[in-house]
Protein backbone atom coordinates (compact mmCIF):
# COMPACT_ATOMS: atom_id res chain seq x y z
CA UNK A 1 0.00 0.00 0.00
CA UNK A 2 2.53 2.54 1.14
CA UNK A 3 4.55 1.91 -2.53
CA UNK A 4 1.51 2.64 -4.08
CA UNK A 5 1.34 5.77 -2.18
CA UNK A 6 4.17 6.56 -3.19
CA UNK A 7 3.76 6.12 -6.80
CA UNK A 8 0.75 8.02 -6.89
CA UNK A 9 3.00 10.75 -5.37
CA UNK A 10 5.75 10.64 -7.57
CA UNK A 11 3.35 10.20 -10.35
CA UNK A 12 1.37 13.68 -9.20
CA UNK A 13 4.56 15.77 -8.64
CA UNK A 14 5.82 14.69 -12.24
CA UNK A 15 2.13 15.78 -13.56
CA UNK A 16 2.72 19.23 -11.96
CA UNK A 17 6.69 19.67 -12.35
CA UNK A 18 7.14 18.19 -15.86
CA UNK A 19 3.41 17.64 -17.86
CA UNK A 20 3.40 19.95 -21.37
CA UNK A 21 1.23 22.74 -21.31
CA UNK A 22 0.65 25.64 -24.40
CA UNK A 23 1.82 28.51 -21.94
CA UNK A 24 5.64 29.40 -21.44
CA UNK A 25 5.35 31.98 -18.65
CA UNK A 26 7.98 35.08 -19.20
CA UNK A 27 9.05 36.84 -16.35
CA UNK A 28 7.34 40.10 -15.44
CA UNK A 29 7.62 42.30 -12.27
CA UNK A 30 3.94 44.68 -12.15
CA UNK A 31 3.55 47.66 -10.06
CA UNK A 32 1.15 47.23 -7.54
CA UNK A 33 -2.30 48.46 -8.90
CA UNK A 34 -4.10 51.36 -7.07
CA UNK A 35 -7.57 49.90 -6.41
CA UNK A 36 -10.77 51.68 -6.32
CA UNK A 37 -8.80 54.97 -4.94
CA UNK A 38 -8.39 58.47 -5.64
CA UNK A 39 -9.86 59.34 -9.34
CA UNK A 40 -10.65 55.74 -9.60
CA UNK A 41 -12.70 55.83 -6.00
CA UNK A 42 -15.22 53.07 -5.86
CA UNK A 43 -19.02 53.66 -6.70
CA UNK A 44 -22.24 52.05 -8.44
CA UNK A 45 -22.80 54.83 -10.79
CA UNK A 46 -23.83 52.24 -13.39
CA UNK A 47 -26.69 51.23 -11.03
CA UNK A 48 -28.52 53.83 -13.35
CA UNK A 49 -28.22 51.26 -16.84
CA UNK A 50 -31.10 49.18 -17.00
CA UNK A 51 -30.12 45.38 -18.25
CA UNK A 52 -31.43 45.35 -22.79
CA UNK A 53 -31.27 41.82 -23.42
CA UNK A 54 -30.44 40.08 -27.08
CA UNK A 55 -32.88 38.14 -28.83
CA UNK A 56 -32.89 34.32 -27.98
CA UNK A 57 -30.99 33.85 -24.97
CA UNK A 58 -27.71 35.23 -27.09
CA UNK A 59 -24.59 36.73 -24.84
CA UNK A 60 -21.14 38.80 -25.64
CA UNK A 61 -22.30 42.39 -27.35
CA UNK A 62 -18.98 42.98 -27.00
CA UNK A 63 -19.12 46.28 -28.95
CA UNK A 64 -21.30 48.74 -30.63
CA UNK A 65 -20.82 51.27 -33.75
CA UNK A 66 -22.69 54.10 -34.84
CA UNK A 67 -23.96 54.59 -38.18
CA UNK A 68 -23.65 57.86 -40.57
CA UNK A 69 -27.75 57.50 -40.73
CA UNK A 70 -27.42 57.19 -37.15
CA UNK A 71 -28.23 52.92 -37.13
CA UNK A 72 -26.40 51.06 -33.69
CA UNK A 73 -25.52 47.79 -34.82
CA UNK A 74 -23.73 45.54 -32.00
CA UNK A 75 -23.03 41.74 -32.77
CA UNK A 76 -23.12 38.55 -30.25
CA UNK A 77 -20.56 35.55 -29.12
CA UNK A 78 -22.02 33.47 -31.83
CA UNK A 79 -21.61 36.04 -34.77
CA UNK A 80 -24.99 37.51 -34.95
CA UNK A 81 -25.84 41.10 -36.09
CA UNK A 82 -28.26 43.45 -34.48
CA UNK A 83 -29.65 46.45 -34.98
CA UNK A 84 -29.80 48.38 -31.32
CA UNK A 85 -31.14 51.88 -31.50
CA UNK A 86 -34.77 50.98 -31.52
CA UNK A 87 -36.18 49.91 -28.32
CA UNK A 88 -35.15 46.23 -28.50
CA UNK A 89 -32.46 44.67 -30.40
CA UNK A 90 -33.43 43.41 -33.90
CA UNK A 91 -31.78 40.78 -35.56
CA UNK A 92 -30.05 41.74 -38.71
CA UNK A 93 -28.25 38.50 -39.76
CA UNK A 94 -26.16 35.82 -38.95
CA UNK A 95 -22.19 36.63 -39.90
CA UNK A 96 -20.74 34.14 -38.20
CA UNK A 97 -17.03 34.22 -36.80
CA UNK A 98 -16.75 36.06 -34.13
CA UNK A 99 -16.90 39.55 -33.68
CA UNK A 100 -15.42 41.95 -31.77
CA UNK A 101 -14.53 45.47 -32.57
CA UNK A 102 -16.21 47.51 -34.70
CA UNK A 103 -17.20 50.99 -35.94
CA UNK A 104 -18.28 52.86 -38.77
CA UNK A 105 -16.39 54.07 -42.01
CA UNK A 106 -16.62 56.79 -44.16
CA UNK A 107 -18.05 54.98 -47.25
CA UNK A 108 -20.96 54.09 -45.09
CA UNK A 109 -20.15 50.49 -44.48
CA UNK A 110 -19.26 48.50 -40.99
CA UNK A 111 -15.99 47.31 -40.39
CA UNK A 112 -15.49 44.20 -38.31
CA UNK A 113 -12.88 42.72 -36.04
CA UNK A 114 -13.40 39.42 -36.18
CA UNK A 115 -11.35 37.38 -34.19
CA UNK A 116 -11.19 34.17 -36.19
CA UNK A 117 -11.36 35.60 -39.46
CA UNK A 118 -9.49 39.19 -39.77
CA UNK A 119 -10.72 42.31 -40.79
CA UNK A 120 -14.20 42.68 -41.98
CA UNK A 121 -16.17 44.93 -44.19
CA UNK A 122 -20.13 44.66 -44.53
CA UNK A 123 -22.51 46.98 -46.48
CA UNK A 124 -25.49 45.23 -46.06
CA UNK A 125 -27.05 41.94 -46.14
CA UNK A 126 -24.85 38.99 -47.73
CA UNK A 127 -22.08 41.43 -48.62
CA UNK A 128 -19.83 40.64 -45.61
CA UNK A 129 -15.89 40.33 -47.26
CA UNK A 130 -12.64 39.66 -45.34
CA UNK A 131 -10.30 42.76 -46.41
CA UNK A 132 -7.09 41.74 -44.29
CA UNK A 133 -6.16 38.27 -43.37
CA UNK A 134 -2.64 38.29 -43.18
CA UNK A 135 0.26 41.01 -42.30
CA UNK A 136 3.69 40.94 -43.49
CA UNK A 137 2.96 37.60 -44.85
CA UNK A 138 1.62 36.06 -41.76
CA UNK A 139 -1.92 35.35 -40.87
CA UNK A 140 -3.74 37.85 -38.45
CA UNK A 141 -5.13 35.44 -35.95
CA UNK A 142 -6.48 37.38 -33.66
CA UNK A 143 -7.90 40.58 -34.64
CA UNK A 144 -9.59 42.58 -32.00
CA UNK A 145 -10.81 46.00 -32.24
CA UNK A 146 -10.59 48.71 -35.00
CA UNK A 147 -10.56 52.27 -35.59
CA UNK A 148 -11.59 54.11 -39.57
CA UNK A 149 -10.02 57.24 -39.89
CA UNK A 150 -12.54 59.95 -41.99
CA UNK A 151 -9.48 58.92 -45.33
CA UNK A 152 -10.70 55.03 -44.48
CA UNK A 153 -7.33 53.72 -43.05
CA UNK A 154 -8.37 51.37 -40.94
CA UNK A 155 -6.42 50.64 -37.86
CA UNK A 156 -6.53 47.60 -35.94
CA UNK A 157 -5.19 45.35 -32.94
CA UNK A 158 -4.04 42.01 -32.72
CA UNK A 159 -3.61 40.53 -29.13
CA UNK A 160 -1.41 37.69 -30.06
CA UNK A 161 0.23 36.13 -32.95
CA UNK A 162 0.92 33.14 -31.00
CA UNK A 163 -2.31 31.75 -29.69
CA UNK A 164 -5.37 31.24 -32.27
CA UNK A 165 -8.35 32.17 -30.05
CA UNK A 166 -10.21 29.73 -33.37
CA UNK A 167 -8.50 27.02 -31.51
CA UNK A 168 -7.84 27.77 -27.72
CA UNK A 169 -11.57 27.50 -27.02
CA UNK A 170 -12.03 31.30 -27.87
CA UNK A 171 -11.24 34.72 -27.37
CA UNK A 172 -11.89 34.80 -23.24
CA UNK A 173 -9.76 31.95 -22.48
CA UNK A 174 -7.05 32.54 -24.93
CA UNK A 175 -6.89 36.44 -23.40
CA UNK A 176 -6.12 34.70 -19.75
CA UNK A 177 -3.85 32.23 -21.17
CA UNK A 178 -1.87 35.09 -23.41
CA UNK A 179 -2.09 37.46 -20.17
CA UNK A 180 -0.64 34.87 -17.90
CA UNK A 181 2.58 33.97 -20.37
CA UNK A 182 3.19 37.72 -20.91
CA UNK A 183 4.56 36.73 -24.66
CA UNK A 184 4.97 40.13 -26.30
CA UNK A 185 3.49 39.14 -29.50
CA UNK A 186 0.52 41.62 -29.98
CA UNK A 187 0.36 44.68 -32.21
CA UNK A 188 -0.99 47.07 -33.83
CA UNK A 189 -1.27 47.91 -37.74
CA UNK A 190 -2.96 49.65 -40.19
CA UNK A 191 -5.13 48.99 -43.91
CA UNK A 192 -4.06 51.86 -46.42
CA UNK A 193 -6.95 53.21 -48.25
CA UNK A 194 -4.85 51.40 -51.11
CA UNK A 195 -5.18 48.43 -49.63
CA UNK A 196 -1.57 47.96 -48.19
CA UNK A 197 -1.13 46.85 -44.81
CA UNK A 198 1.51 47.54 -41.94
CA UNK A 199 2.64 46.91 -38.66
CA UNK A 200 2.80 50.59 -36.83
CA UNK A 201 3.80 48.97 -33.33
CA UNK A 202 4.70 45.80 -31.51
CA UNK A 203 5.47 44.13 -28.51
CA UNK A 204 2.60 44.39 -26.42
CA UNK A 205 1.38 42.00 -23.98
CA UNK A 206 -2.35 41.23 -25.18
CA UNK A 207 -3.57 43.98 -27.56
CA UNK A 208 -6.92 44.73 -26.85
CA UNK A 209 -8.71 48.80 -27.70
CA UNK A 210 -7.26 51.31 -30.54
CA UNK A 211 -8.95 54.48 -31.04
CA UNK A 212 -8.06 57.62 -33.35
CA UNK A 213 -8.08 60.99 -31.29
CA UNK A 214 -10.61 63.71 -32.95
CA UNK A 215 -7.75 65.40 -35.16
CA UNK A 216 -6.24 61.72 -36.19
CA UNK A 217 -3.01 62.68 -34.93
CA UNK A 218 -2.31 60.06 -32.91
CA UNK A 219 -3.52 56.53 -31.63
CA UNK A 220 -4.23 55.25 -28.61
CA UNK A 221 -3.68 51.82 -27.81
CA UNK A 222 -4.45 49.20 -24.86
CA UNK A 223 -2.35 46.83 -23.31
CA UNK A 224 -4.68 44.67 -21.69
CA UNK A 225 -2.28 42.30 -20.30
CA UNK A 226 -0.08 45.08 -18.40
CA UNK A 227 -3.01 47.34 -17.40
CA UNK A 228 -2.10 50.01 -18.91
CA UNK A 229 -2.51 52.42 -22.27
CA UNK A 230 0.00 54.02 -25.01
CA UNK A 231 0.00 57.05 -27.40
CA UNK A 232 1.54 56.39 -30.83
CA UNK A 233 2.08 59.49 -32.72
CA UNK A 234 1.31 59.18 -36.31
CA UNK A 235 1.71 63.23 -37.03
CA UNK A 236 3.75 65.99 -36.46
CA UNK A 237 7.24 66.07 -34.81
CA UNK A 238 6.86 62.67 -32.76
CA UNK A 239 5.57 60.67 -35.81
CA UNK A 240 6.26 56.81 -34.94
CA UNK A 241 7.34 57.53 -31.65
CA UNK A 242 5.10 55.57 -28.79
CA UNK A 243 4.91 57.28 -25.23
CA UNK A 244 2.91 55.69 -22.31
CA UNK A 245 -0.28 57.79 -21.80
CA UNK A 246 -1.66 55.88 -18.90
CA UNK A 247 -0.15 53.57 -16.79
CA UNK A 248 -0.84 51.22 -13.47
CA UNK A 249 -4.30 51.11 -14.01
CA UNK A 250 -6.70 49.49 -11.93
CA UNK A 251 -7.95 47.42 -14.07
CA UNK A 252 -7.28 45.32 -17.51
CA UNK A 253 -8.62 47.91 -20.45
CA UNK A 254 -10.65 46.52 -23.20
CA UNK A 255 -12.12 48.21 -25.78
CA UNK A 256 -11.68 52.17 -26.49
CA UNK A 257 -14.23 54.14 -28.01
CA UNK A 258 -13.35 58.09 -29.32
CA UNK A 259 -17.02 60.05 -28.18
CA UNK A 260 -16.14 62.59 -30.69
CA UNK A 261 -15.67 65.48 -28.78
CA UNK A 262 -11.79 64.69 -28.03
CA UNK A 263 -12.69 62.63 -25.53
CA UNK A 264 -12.47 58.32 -24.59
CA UNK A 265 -14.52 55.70 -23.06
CA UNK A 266 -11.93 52.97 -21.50
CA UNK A 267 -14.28 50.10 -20.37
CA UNK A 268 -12.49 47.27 -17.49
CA UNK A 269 -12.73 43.88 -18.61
CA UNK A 270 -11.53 42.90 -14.55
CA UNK A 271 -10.11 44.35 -12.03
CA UNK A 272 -6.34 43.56 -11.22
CA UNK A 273 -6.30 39.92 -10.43
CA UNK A 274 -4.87 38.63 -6.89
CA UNK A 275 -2.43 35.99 -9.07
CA UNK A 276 -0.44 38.61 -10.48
CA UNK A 277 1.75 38.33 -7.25
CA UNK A 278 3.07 35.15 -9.35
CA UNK A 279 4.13 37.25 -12.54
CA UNK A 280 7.65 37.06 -11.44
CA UNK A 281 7.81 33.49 -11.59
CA UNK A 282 7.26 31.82 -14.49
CA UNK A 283 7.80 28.79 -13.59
CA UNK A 284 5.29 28.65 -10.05
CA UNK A 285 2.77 29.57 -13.14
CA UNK A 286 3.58 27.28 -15.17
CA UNK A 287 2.61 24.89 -12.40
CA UNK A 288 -0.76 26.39 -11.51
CA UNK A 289 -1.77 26.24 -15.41
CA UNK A 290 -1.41 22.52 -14.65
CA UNK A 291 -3.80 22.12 -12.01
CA UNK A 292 -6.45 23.34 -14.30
CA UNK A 293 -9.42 25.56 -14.89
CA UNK A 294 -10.59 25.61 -11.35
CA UNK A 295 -7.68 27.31 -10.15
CA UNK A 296 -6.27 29.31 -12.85
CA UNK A 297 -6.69 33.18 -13.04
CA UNK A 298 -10.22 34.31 -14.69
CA UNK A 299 -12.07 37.67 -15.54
CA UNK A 300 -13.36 39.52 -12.10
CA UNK A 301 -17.09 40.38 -12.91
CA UNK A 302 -17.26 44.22 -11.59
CA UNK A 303 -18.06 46.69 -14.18
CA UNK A 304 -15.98 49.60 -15.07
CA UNK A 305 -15.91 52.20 -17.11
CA UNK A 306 -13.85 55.37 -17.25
CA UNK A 307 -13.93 58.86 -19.64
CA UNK A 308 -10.98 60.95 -20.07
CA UNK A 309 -10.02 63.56 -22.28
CA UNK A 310 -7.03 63.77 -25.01
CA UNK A 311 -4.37 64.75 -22.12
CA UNK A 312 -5.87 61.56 -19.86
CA UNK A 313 -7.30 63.72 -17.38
CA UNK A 314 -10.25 61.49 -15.75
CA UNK A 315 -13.54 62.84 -16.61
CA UNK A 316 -15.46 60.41 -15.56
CA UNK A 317 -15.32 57.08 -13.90
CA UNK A 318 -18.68 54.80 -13.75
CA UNK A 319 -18.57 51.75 -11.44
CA UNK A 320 -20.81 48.50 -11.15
CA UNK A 321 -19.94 46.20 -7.76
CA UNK A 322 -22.34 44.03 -8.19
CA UNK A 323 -20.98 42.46 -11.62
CA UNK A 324 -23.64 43.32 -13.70
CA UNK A 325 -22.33 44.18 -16.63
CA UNK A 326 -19.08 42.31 -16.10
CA UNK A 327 -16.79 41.80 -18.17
CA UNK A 328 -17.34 45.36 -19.43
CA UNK A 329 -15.56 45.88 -22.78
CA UNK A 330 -17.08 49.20 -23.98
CA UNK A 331 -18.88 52.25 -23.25
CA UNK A 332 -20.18 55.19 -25.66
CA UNK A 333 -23.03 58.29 -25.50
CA UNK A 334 -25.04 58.18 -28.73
CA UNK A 335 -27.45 61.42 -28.64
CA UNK A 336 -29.31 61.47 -25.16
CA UNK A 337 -28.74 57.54 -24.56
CA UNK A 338 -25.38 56.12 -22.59
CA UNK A 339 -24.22 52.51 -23.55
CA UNK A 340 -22.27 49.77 -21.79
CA UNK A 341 -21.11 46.59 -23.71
CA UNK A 342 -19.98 43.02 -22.25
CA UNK A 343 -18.08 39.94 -23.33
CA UNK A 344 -20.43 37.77 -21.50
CA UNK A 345 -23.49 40.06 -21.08
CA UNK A 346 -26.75 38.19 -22.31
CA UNK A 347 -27.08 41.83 -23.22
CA UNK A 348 -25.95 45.61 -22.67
CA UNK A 349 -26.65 48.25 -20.73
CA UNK A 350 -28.36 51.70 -21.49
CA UNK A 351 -29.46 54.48 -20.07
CA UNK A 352 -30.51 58.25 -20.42
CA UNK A 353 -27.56 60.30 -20.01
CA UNK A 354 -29.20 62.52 -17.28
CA UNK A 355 -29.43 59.29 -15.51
CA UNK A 356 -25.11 59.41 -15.12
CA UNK A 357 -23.12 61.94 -13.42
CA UNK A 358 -22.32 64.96 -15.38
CA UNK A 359 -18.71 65.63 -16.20
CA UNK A 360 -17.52 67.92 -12.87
C-alpha cells in the first residue's frame, strides 16, 4: 500500500513539475495596482443602466458602432448582427465568426474585427468580405478592435500572434492564457486606403482597444495584459514615436471608443487579479496552469468604465460592484442615450444620459 502511495505521489509531482502545457510563462515584475482609490474611488454609478437583453438567450455584445444614418448595430458571441437603437435589439443576420470590434467608415459600411477571421467589411445583407487576413505575410489570428479614420485607413489590434483564439476554445480563455505567459506578440497595424497593410507597433502583452483621437493625430492603444494604455504618434514632430499615456491602471482595459468630442470611453474587462503576485515566476505559473481551470486566473465580474479627455485627465469614472455588466468591454453616449457593452453580457446596458453623473 505505502509503494503505491508513493507512486501516486511521484506520479502527481511529475504531472505538476514536468506535464506539457501551451503557456511558457515570461518573467514580469507589475507595479502594484491602485484599487478603487483616488480618481478611480469606488461607486455604483452604473446602477442607473437598465439590463437590454439580445434576442434568444444570445450573450457577448462585446461592442457597438454608430452609423452615418445614425443605425447602432452591435453583434453577439455566436456572430450575430443586431440592430440596437430601436427599443429592443433586432436581428439583422447571422455573420458568423466572431466579432469583436467595430465601428463605422466613411463609405458608409461597418468594419469588423473578427477574431477568427481578420478584418471585416459589410454593407449590407450577404455582402460581408474579409479585407485583411494576413500582415507581413503572416496570418492575423487574432484581430480585436478597430478604428476608420474619416481617409478610411483602418487601424486595428491584434492581441497575439501566438495563440489562435479559433482554436484555444475562444477569445476569453485565450486572453487569460496570453495574459498569464506575458509573450509580447501583440500589435498594432494599419489597412491603407490602397489596400496595403503595416505593422505601426509591436510588442505588447495582449492587444486589446485602438482608437483615433478627434484630429487623427495620434492613436491610442491598450495593453490589456499590463493594465495600462499608449499614445503612438502618427503626425507631427513625434511621428512613430510611442509614449505611455496611462499607466498602473486598476484594471485590464478593453475596448476604447473616441465620443467625438476629443474625448475616450476605457471600459475594465476585470479588475487587477490577486495571481499577479506570481508574474515574477514563471515557472510557479507554469505549475498552476497545470492544475487546471478551477484554479487558474479568470475575468473579475465588476463593471468599469472610465472617460478621459485627449491629455488623460479622468472625466469620468462609472462603477458596477455588483458584476452586472461584467466583463465590461465598452462604453459610448449616442445622442441622449449612454451605452455599456460586455463579453459575457446576455445583453448591454443603457441608459438616459441625465441618468449618469455629469462631467464635474
Amino acid at each position: 500500500m505505502k509503494k503505491i502511495l508513493l507512486l501516486i505521489l511521484a506520479l502527481g509531482m511529475g504531472y505538476l513539475l514536468f506535464w506539457p502545457v501551451p503557456v511558457e510563462p515570461e518573467k514580469y515584475e507589475p507595479l502594484k495596482g491602485p484599487g478603487f482609490t483616488g480618481e478611480f474611488y469606488e461607486n455604483s454609478d452604473m446602477d442607473a443602466l437598465e439590463l437590454v437583453l439580445l434576442p434568444d438567450d444570445a450573450i457577448g455584445p462585446e461592442d457597438l458602432a454608430v452609423m452615418p444614418d445614425g443605425t447602432i448595430y452591435t453583434t453577439d458571441l455566436s456572430g450575430k448582427l443586431y440592430r440596437i437603437d430601436g427599443s429592443a435589439p433586432e436581428l439583422v443576420e447571422d455573420l458568423g465568426g466572431r466579432p469583436l470590434g467595430l465601428d463605422a467608415g466613411p463609405d458608409g459600411a461597418l468594419y469588423i474585427a473578427d477574431s477568427f477571421r481578420g478584418i471585416m467589411r459589410w454593407s449590407g445583407p450577404g455582402t460581408l468580405e474579409v479585407l485583411v487576413d494576413e500582415v507581413e505575410g503572416q496570418p492575423l489570428i487574432y484581430a480585436n478592435q478597430l478604428d476608420v479614420a474619416k481617409d478610411g485607413t483602418i487601424y486595428f489590434s491584434n492581441s497575439s500572434d501566438r495563440f489562435d483564439p479559433e482554436t484555444m476554445g475562444g477569445t476569453k480563455p485565450t486572453s487569460v492564457l496570453t495574459i498569464w505567459e506575458q509573450s509580447k506578440t501583440g500589435y498594432v497595424a494599419r489597412r491603407n486606403p490602397d489596400g496595403s497593410v503595416e505593422k505601426l507597433a509591436s510588442g505588447f502583452v495582449y492587444t486589446n482597444g485602438v482608437a483615433l483621437s478627434e484630429e487623427e493625430d495620434f492613436l491610442l492603444i491598450n495593453e490589456t495584459g499590463r493594465a495600462r494604455v499608449h499614445r503612438l504618434w502618427l503626425t507631427g514632430e513625434k511621428t512613430g514615436e510611442l509614449e505611455l499615456f496611462l499607466g498602473n491602471l486598476p484594471g485590464y482595459p478593453d475596448n476604447l471608443e473616441a465620443q467625438g468630442d476629443g474625448s475616450f470611453w476605457l471600459a475594465f474587462a476585470s479588475p487587477r487579479v490577486p495571481a499577479e503576485v506570481l508574474m515574477p515566476y514563471p515557472f510557479l505559473r507554469k505549475v498552476l496552469w497545470r492544475l487546471g481551470p478551477k484554479v487558474r486566473p479568470a475575468p473579475i465580474h465588476r463593471g468599469m468604465v472610465i472617460q478621459f479627455n485627449k491629455d488623460g485627465e479622468i472625466l469620468r469614472n462609472l462603477q458596477d460592484p455588483t458584476g452586472r455588466f461584467g466583463v465590461t468591454t465598452g462604453a459610448l453616449i449616442v445622442e441622449d442615450q449612454f451605452y455599456v457593452m460586455s463579453l459575457e453580457g446576455r445583453g448591454f446596458g443603457r441608459a438616459g444620459l441625465s441618468d449618469i453623473p455629469p462631467i464635474p
